[in-house]
C-alpha atoms as a PDB file:
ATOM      1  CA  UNK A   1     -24.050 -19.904  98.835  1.00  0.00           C
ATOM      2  CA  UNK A   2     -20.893 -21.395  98.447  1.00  0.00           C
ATOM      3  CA  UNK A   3     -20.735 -25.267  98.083  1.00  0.00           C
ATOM      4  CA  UNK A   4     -17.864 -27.628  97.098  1.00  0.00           C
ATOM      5  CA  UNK A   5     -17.423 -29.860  93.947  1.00  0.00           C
ATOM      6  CA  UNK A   6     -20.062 -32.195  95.089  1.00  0.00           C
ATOM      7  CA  UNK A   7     -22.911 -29.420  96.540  1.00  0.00           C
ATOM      8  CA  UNK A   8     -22.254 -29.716 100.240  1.00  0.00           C
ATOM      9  CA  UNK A   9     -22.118 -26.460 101.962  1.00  0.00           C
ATOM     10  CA  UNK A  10     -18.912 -24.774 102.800  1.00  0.00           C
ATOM     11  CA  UNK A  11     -19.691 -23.327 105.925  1.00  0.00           C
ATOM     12  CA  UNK A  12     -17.504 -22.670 108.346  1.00  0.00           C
ATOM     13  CA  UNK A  13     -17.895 -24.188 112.151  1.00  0.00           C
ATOM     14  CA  UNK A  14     -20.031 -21.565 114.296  1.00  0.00           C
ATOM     15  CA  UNK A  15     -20.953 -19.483 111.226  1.00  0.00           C
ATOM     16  CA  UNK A  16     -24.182 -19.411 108.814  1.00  0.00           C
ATOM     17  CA  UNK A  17     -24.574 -18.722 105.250  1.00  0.00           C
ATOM     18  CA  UNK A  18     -28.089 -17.918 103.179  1.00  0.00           C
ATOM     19  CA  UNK A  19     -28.954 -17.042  99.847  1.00  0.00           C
ATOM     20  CA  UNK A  20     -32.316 -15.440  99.011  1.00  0.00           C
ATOM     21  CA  UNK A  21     -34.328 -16.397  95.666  1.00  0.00           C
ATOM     22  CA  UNK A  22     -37.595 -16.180  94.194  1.00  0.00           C
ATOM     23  CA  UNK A  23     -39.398 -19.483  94.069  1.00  0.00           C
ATOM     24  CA  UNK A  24     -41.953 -19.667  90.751  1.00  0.00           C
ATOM     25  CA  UNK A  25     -43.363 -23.124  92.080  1.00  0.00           C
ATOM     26  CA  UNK A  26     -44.220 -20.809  95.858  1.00  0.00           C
ATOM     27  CA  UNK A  27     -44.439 -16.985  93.881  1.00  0.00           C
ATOM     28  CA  UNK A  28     -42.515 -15.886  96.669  1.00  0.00           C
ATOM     29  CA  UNK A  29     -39.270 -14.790  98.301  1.00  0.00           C
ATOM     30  CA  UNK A  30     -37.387 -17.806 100.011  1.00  0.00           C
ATOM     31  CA  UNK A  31     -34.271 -18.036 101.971  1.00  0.00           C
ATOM     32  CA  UNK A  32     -31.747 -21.319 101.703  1.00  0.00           C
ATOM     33  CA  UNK A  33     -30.189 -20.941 105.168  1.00  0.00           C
ATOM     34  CA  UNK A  34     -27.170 -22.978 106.536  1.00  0.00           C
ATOM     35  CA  UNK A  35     -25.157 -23.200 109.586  1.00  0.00           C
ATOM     36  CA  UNK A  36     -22.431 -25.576 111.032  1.00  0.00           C
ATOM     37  CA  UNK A  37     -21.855 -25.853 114.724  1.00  0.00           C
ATOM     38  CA  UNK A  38     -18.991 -25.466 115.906  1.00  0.00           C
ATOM     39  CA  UNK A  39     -18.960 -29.524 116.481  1.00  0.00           C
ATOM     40  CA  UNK A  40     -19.579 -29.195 112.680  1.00  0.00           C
ATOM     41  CA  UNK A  41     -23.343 -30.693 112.424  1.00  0.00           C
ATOM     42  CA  UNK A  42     -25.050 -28.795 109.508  1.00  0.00           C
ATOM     43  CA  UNK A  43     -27.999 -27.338 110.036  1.00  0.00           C
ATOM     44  CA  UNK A  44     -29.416 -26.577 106.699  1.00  0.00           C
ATOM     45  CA  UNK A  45     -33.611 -24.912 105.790  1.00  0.00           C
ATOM     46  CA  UNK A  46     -36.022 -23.877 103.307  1.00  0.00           C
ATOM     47  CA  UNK A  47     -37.832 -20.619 104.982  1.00  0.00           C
ATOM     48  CA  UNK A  48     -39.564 -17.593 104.229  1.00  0.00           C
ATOM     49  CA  UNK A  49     -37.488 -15.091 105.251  1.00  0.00           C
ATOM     50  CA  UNK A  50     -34.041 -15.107 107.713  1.00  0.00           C
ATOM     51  CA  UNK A  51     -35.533 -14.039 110.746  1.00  0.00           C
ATOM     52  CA  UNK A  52     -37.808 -17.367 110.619  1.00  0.00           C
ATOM     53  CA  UNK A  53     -34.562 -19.418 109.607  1.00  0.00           C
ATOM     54  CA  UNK A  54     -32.916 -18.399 112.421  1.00  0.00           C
ATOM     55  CA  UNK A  55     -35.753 -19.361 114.313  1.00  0.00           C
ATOM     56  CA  UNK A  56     -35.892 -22.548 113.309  1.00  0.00           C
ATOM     57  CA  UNK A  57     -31.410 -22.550 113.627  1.00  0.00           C
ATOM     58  CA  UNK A  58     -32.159 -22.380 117.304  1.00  0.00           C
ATOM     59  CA  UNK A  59     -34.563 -24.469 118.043  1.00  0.00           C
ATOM     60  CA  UNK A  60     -32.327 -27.022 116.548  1.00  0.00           C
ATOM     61  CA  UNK A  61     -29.740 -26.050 118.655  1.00  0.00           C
ATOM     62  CA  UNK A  62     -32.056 -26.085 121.829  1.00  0.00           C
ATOM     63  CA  UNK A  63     -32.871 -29.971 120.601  1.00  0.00           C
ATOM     64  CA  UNK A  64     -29.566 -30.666 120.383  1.00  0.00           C
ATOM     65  CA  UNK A  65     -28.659 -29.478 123.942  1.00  0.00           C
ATOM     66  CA  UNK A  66     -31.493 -31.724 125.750  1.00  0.00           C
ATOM     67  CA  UNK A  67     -30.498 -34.962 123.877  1.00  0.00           C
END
């Protein structure tokens, strides 16, 4: 995933970004998921797989919409 020089994601407004990797602490496949809105909040998770990232992407964006 890309970051800049001081680790924060580079992702741009309305778009998402996720690496997969093999965590030896969990012995399983993860995925680091982000996404930026297009008012450029980062959303940013740990999950098991992309399908349950996004999941968790839009209830984040439901939230948002009711506050």
């Amino acid at each position: 995933m890309l970051t800049d020089t001081q680790g924060c994601s580079t992702c741009p407004p309305g778009e998402e970004q996720y690496d997969e990797y093999f965590s030896p602490t969990l012995k399983k496949d993860m995925v680091q998921y982000d996404y930026r809105a297009p008012d450029e909040e980062l959303f940013s998770c740990v999950a098991p797989d992309l399908e349950t990232a996004r999941t968790k992407r839009d209830k984040w964006m439901l939230e948002r919409e009711i506050q």
